[in-house]
PDB file of N, CA and C in Angstrom:
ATOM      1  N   UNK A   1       6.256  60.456  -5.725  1.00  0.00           N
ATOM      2  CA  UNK A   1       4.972  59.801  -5.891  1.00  0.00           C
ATOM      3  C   UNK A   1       3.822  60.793  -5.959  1.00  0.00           C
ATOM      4  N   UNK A   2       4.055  61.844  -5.889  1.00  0.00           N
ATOM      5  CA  UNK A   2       3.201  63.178  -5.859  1.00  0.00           C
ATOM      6  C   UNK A   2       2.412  63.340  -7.134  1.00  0.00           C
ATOM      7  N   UNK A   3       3.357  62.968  -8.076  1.00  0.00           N
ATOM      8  CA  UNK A   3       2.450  63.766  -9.175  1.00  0.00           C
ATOM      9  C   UNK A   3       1.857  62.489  -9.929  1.00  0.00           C
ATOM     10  N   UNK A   4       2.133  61.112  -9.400  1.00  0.00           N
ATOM     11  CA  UNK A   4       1.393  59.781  -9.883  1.00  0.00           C
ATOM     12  C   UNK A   4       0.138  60.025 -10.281  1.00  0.00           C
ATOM     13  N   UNK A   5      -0.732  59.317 -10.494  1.00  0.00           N
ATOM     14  CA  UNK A   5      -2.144  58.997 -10.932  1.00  0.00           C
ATOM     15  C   UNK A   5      -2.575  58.348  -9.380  1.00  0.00           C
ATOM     16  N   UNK A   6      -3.387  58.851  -8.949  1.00  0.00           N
ATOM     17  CA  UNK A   6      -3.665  58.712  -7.219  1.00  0.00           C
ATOM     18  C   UNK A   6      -4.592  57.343  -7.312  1.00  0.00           C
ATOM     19  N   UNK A   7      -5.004  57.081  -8.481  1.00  0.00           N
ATOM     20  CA  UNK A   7      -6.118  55.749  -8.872  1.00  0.00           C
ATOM     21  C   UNK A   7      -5.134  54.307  -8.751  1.00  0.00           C
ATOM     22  N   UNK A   8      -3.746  54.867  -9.342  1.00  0.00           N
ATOM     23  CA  UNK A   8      -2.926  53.674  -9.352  1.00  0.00           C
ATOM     24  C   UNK A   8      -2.336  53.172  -8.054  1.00  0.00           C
ATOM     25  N   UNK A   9      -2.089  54.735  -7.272  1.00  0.00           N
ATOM     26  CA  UNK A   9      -1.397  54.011  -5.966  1.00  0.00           C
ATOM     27  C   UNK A   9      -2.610  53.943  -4.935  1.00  0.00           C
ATOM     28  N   UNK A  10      -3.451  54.014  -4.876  1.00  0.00           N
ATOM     29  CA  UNK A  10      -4.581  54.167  -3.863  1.00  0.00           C
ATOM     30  C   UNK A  10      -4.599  53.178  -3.038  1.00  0.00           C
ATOM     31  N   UNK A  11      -4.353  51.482  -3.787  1.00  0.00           N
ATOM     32  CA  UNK A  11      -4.177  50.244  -2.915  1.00  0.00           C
ATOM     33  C   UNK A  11      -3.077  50.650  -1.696  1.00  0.00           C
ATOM     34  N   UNK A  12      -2.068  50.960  -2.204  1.00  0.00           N
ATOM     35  CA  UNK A  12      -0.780  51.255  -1.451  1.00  0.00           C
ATOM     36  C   UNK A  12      -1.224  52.495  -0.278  1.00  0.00           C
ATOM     37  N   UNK A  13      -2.032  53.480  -0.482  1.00  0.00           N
ATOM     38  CA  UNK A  13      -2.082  54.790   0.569  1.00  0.00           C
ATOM     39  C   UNK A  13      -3.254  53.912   1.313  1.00  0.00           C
ATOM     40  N   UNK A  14      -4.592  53.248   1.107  1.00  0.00           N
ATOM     41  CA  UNK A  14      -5.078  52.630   1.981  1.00  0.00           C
ATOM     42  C   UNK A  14      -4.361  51.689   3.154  1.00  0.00           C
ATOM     43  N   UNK A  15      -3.428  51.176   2.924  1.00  0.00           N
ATOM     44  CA  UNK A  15      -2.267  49.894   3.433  1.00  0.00           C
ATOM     45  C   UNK A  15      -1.701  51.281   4.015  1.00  0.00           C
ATOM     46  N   UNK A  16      -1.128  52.097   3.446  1.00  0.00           N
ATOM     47  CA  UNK A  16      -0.083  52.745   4.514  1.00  0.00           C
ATOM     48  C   UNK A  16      -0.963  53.945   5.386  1.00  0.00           C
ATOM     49  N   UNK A  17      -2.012  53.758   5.628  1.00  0.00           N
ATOM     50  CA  UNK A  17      -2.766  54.362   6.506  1.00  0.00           C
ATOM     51  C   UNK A  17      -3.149  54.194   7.779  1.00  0.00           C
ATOM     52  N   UNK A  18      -3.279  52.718   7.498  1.00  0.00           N
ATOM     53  CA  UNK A  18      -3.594  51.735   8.932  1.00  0.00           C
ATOM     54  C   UNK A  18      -2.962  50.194   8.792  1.00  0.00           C
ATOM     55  N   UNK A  19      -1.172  51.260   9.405  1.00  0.00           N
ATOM     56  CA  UNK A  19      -0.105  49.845   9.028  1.00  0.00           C
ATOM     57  C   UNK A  19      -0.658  49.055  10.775  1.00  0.00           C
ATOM     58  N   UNK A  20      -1.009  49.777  11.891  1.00  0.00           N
ATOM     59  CA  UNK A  20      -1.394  48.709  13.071  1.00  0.00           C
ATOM     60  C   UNK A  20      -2.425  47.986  13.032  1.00  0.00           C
ATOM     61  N   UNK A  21      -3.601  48.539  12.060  1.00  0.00           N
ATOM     62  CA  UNK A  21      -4.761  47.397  11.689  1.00  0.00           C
ATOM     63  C   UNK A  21      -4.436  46.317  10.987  1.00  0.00           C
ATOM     64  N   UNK A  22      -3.623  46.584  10.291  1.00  0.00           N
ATOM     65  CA  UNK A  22      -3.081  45.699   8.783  1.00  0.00           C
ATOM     66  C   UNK A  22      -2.705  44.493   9.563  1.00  0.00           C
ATOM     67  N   UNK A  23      -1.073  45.034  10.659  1.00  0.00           N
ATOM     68  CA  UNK A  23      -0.759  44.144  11.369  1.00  0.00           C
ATOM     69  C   UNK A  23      -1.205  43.217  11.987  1.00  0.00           C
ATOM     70  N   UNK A  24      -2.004  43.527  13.198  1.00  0.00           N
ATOM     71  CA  UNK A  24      -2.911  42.434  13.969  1.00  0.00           C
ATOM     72  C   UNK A  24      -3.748  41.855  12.841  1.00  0.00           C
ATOM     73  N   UNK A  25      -4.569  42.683  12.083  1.00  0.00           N
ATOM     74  CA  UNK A  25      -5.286  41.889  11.437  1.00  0.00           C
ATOM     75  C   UNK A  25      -4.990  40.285  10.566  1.00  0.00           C
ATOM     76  N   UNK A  26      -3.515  40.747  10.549  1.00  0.00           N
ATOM     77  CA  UNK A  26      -2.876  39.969   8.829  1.00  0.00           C
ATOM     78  C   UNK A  26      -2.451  38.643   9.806  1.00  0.00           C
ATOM     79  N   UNK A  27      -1.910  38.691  11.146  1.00  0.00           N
ATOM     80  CA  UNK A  27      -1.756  37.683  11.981  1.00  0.00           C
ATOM     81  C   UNK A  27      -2.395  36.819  12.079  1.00  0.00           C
ATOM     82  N   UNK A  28      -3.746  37.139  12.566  1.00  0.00           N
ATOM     83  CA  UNK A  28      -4.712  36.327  12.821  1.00  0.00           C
ATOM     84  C   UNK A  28      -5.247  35.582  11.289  1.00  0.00           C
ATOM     85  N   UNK A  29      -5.119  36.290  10.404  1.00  0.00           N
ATOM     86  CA  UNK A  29      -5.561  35.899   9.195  1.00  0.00           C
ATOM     87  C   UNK A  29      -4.794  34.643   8.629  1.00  0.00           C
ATOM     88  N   UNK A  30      -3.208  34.581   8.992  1.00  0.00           N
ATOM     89  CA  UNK A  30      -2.582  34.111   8.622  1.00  0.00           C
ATOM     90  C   UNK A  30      -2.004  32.790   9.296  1.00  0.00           C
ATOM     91  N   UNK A  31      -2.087  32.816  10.401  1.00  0.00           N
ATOM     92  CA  UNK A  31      -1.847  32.001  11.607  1.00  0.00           C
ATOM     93  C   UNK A  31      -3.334  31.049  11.939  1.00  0.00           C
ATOM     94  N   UNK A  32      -4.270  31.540  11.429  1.00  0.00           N
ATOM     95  CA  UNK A  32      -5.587  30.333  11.667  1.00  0.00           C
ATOM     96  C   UNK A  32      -6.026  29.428  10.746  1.00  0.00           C
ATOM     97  N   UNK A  33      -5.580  29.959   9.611  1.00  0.00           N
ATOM     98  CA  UNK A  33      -5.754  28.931   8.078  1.00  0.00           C
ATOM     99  C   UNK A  33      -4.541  27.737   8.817  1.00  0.00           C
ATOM    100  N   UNK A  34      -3.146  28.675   8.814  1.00  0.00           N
ATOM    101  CA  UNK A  34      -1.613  27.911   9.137  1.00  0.00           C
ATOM    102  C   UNK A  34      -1.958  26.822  10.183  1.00  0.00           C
ATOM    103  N   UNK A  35      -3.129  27.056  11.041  1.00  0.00           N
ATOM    104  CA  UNK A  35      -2.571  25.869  12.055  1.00  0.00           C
ATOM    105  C   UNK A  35      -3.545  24.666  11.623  1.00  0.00           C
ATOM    106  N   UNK A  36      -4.971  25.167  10.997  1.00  0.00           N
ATOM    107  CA  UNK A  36      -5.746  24.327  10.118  1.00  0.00           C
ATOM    108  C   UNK A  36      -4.785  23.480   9.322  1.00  0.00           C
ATOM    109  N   UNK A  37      -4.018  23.923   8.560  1.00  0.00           N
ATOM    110  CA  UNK A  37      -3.680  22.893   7.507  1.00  0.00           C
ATOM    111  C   UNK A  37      -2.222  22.588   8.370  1.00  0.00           C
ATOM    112  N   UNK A  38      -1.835  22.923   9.418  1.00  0.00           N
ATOM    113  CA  UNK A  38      -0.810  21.557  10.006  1.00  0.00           C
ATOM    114  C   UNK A  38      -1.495  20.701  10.398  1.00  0.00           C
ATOM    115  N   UNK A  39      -2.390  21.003  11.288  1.00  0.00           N
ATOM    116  CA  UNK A  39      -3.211  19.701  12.059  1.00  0.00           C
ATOM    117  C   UNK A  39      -3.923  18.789  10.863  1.00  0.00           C
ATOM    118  N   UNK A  40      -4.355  19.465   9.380  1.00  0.00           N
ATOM    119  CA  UNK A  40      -4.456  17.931   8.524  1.00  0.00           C
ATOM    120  C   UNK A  40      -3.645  17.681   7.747  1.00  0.00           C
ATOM    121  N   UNK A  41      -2.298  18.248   7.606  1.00  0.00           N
ATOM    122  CA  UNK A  41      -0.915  17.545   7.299  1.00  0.00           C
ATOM    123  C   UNK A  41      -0.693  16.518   7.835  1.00  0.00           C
ATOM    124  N   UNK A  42      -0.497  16.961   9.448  1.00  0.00           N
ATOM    125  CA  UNK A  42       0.347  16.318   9.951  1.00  0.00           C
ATOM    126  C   UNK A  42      -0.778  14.952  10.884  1.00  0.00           C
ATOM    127  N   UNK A  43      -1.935  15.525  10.817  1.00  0.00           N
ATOM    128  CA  UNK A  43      -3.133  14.196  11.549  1.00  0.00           C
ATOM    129  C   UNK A  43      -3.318  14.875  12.773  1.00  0.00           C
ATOM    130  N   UNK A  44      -2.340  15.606  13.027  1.00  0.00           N
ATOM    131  CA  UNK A  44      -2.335  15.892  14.966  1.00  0.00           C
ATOM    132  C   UNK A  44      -4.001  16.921  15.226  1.00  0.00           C
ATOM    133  N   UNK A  45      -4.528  16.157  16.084  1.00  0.00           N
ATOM    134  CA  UNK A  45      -5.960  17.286  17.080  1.00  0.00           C
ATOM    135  C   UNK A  45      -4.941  18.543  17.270  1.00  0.00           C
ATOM    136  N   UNK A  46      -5.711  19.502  17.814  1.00  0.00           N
ATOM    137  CA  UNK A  46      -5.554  20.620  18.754  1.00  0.00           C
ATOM    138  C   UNK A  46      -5.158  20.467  20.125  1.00  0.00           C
ATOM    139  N   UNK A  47      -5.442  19.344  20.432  1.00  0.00           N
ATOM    140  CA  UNK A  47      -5.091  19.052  22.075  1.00  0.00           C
ATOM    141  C   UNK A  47      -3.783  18.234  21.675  1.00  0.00           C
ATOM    142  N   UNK A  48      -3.282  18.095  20.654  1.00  0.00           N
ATOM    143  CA  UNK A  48      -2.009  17.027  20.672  1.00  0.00           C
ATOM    144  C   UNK A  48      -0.784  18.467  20.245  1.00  0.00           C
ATOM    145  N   UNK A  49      -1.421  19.539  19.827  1.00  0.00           N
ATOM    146  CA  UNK A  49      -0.104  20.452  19.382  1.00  0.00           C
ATOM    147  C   UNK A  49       0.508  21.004  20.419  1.00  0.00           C
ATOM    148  N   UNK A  50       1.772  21.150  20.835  1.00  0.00           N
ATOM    149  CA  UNK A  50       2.594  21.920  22.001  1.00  0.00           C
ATOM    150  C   UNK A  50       2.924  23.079  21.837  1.00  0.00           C
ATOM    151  N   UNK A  51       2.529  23.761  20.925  1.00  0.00           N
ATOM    152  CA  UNK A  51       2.800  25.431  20.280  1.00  0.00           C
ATOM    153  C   UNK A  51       3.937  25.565  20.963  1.00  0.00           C
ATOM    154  N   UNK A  52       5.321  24.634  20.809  1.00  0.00           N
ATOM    155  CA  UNK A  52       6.590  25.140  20.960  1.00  0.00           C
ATOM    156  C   UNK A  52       7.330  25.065  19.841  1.00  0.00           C
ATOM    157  N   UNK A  53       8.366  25.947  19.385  1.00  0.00           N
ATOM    158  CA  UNK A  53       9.159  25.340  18.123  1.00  0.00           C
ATOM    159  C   UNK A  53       9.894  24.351  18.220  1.00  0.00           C
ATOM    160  N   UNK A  54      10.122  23.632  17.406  1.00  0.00           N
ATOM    161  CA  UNK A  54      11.718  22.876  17.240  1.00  0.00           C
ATOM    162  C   UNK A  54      11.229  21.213  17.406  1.00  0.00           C
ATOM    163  N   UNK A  55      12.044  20.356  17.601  1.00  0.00           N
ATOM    164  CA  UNK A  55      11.862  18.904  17.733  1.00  0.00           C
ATOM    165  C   UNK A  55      11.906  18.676  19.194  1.00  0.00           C
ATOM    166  N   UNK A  56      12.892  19.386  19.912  1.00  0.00           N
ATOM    167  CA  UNK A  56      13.617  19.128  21.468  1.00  0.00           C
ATOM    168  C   UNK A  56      11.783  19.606  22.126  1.00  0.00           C
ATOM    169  N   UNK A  57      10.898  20.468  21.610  1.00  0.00           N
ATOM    170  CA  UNK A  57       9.488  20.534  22.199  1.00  0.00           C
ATOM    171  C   UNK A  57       8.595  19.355  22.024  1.00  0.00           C
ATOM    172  N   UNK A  58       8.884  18.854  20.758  1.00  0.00           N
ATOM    173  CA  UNK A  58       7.868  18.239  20.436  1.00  0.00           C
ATOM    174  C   UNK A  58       6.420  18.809  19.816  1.00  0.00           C
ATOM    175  N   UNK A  59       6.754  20.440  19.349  1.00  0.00           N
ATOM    176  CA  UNK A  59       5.495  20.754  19.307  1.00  0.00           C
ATOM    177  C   UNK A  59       5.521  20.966  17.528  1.00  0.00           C
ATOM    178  N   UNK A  60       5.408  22.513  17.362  1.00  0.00           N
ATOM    179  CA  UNK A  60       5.094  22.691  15.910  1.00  0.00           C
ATOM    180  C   UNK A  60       6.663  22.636  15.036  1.00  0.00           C
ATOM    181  N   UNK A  61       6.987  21.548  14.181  1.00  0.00           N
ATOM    182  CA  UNK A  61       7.990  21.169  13.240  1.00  0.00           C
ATOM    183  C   UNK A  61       7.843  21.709  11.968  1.00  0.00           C
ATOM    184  N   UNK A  62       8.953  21.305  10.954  1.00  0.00           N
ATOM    185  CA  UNK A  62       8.974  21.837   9.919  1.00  0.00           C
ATOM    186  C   UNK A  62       8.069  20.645   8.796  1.00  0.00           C
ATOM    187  N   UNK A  63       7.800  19.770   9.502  1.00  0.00           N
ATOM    188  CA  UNK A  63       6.949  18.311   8.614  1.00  0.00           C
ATOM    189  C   UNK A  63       5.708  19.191   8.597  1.00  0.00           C
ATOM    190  N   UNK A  64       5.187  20.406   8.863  1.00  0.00           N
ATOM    191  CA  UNK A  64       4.249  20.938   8.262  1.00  0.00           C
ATOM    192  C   UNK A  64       3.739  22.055   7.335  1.00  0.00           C
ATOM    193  N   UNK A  65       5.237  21.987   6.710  1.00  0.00           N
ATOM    194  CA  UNK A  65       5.542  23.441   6.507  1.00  0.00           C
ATOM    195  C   UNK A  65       4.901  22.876   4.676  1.00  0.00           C
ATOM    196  N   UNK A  66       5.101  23.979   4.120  1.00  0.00           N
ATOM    197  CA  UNK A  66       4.876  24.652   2.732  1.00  0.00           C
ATOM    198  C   UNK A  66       5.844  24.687   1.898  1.00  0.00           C
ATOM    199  N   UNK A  67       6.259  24.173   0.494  1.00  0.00           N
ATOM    200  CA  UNK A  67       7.141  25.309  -0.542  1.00  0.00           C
ATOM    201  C   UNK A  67       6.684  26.329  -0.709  1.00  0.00           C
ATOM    202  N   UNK A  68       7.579  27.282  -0.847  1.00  0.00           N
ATOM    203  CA  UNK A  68       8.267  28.743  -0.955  1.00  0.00           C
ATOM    204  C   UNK A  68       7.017  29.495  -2.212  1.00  0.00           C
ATOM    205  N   UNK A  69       6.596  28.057  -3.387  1.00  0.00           N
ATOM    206  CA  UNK A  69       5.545  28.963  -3.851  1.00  0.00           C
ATOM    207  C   UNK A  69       4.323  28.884  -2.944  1.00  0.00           C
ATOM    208  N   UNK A  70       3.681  28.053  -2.491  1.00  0.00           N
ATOM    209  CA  UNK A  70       2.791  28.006  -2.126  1.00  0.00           C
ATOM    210  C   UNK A  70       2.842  28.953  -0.654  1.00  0.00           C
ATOM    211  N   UNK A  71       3.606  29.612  -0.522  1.00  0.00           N
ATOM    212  CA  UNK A  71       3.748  30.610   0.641  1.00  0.00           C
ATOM    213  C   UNK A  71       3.830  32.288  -0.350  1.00  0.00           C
ATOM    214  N   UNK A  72       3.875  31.814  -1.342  1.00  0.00           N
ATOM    215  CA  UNK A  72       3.706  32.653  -2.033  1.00  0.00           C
ATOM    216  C   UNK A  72       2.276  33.348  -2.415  1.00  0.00           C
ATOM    217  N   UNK A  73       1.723  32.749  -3.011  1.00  0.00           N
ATOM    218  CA  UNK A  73       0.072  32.157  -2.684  1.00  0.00           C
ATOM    219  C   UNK A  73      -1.050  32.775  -1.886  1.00  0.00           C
ATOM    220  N   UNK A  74      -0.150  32.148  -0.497  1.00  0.00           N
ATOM    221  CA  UNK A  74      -0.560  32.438   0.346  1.00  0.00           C
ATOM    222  C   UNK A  74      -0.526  33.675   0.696  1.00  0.00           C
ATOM    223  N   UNK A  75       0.473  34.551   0.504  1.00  0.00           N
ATOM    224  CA  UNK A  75       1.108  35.749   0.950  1.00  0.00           C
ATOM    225  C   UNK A  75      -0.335  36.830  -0.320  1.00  0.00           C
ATOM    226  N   UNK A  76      -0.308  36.698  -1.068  1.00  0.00           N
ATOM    227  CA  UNK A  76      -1.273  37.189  -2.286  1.00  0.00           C
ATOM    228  C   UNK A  76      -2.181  36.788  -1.805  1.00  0.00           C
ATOM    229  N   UNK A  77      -3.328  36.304  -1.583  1.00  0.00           N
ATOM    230  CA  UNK A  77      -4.684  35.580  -1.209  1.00  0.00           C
ATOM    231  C   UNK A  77      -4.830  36.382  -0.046  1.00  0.00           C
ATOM    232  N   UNK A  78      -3.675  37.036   1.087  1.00  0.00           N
ATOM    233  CA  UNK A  78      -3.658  37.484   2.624  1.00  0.00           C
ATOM    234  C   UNK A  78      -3.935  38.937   2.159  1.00  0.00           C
ATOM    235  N   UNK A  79      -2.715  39.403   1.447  1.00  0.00           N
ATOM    236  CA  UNK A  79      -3.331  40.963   0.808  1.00  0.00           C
ATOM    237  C   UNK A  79      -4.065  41.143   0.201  1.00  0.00           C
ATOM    238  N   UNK A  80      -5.241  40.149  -1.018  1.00  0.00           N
ATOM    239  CA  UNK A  80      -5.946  40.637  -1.283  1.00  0.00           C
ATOM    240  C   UNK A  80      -6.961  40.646  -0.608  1.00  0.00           C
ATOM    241  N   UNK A  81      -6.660  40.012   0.076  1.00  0.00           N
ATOM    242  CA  UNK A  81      -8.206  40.014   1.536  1.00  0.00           C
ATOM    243  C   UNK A  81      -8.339  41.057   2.762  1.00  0.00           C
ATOM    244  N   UNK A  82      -7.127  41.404   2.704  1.00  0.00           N
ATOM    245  CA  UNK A  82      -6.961  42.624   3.366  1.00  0.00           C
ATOM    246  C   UNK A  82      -7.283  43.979   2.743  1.00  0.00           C
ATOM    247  N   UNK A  83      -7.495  44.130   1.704  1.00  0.00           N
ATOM    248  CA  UNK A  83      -7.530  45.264   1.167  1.00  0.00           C
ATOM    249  C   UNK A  83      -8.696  45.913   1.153  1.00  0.00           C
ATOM    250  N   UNK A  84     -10.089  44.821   0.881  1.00  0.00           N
ATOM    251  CA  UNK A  84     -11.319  45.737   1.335  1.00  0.00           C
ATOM    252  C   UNK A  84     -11.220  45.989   2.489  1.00  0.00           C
ATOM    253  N   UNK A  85     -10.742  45.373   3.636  1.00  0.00           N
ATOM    254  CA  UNK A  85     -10.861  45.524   4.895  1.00  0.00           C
ATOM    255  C   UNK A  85     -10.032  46.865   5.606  1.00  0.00           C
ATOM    256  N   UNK A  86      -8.929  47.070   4.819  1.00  0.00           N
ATOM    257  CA  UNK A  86      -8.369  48.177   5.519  1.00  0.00           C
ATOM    258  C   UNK A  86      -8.630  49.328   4.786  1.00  0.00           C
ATOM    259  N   UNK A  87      -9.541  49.024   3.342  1.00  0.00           N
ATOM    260  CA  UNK A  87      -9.632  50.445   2.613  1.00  0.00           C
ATOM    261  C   UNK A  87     -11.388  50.866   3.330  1.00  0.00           C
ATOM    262  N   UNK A  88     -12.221  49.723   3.973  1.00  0.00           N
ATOM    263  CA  UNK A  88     -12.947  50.167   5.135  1.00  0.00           C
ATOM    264  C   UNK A  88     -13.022  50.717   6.509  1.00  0.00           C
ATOM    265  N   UNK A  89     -11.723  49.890   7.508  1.00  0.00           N
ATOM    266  CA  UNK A  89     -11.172  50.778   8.346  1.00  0.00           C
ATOM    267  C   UNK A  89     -10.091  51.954   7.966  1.00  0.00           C
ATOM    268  N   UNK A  90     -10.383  52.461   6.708  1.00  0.00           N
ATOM    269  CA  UNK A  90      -9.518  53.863   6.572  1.00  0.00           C
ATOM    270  C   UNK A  90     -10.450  55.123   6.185  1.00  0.00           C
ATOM    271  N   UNK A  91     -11.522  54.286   6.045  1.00  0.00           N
ATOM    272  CA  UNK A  91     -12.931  55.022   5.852  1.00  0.00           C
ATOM    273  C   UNK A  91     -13.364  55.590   7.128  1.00  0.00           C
ATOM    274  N   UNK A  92     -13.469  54.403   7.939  1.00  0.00           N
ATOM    275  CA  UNK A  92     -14.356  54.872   9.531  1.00  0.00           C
ATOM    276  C   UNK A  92     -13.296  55.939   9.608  1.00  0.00           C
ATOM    277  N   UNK A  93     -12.134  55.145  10.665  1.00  0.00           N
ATOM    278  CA  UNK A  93     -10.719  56.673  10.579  1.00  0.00           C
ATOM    279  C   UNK A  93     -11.055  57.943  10.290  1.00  0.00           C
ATOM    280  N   UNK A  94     -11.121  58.173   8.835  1.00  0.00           N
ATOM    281  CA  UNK A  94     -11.568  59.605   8.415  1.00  0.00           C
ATOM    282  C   UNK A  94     -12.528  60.234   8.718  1.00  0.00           C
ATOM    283  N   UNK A  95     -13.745  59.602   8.647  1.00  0.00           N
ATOM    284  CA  UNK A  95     -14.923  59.800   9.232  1.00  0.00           C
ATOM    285  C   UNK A  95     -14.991  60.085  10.459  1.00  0.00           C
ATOM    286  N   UNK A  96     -14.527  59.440  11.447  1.00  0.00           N
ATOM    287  CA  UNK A  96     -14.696  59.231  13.100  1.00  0.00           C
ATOM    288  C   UNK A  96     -13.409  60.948  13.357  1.00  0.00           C
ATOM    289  N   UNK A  97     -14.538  61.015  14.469  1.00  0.00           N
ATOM    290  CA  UNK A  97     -13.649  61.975  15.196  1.00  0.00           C
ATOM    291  C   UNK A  97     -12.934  61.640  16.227  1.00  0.00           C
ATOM    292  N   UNK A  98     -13.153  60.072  17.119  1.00  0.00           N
ATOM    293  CA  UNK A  98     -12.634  59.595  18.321  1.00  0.00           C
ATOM    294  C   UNK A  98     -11.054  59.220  18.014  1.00  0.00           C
ATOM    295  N   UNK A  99     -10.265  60.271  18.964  1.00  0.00           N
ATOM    296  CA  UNK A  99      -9.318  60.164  19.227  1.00  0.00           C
ATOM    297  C   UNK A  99      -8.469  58.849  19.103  1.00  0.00           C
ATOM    298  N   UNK A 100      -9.176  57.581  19.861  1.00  0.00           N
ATOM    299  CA  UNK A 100      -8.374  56.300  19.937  1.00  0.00           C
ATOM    300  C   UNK A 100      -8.196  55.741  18.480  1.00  0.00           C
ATOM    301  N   UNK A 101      -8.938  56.268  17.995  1.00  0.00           N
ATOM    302  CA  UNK A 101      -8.858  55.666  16.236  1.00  0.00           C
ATOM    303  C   UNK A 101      -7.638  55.584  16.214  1.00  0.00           C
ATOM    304  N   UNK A 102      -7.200  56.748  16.011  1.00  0.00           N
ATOM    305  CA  UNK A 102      -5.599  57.271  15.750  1.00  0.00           C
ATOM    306  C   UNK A 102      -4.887  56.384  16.052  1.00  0.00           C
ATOM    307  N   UNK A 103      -4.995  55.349  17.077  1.00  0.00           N
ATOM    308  CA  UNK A 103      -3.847  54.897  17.153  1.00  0.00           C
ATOM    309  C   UNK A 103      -3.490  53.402  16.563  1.00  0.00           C
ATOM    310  N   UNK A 104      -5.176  52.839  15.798  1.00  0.00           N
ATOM    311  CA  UNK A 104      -5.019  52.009  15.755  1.00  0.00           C
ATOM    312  C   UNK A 104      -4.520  51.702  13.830  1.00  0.00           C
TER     313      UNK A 104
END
């Protein structure tokens, strides 16, 4: 990948710079839309969900789930929203001299 065009992979070296920002970040990103659209799938409040899996809980089932494209979608819409965001925290990073950066 060395002798690539550095313009083409640049999306990719921002992402593999700050894979622990990416992470937490992409969670939260992904998991707060997700519980929005069970609770108006499925009708249920916030005080009615049991954030357990399976039926034997009673809590979050598969009656709220998605087809495979539309998780698709979803999965595209998550990275492209991530991408200003981590090609900004890869900015500070470089910039910053504080140690804890590093780890995040």
């Amino acid at each position: 990948l060395e002798k690539w065009n550095t313009r083409l992979i640049m999306p990719v070296i921002h992402f593999g710079r700050v894979p622990l920002f990416y992470f937490i970040l992409h969670f939260y990103l992904i998991h707060a839309p997700a519980l929005l659209l069970f609770m108006q799938k499925t009708g249920k409040s916030f005080s009615e969900i049991d954030f357990h899996f399976g039926k034997s809980f009673g809590g979050i089932t598969a009656e709220g789930g998605y087809s495979l494209p539309w998780v698709y979608v979803a999965w595209i819409c998550v990275v492209l929203a991530m991408y200003p965001l981590c090609k900004w925290y890869d900015g500070v990073r470089s910039r910053s001299r504080s140690r804890w950066l590093s780890y995040l």
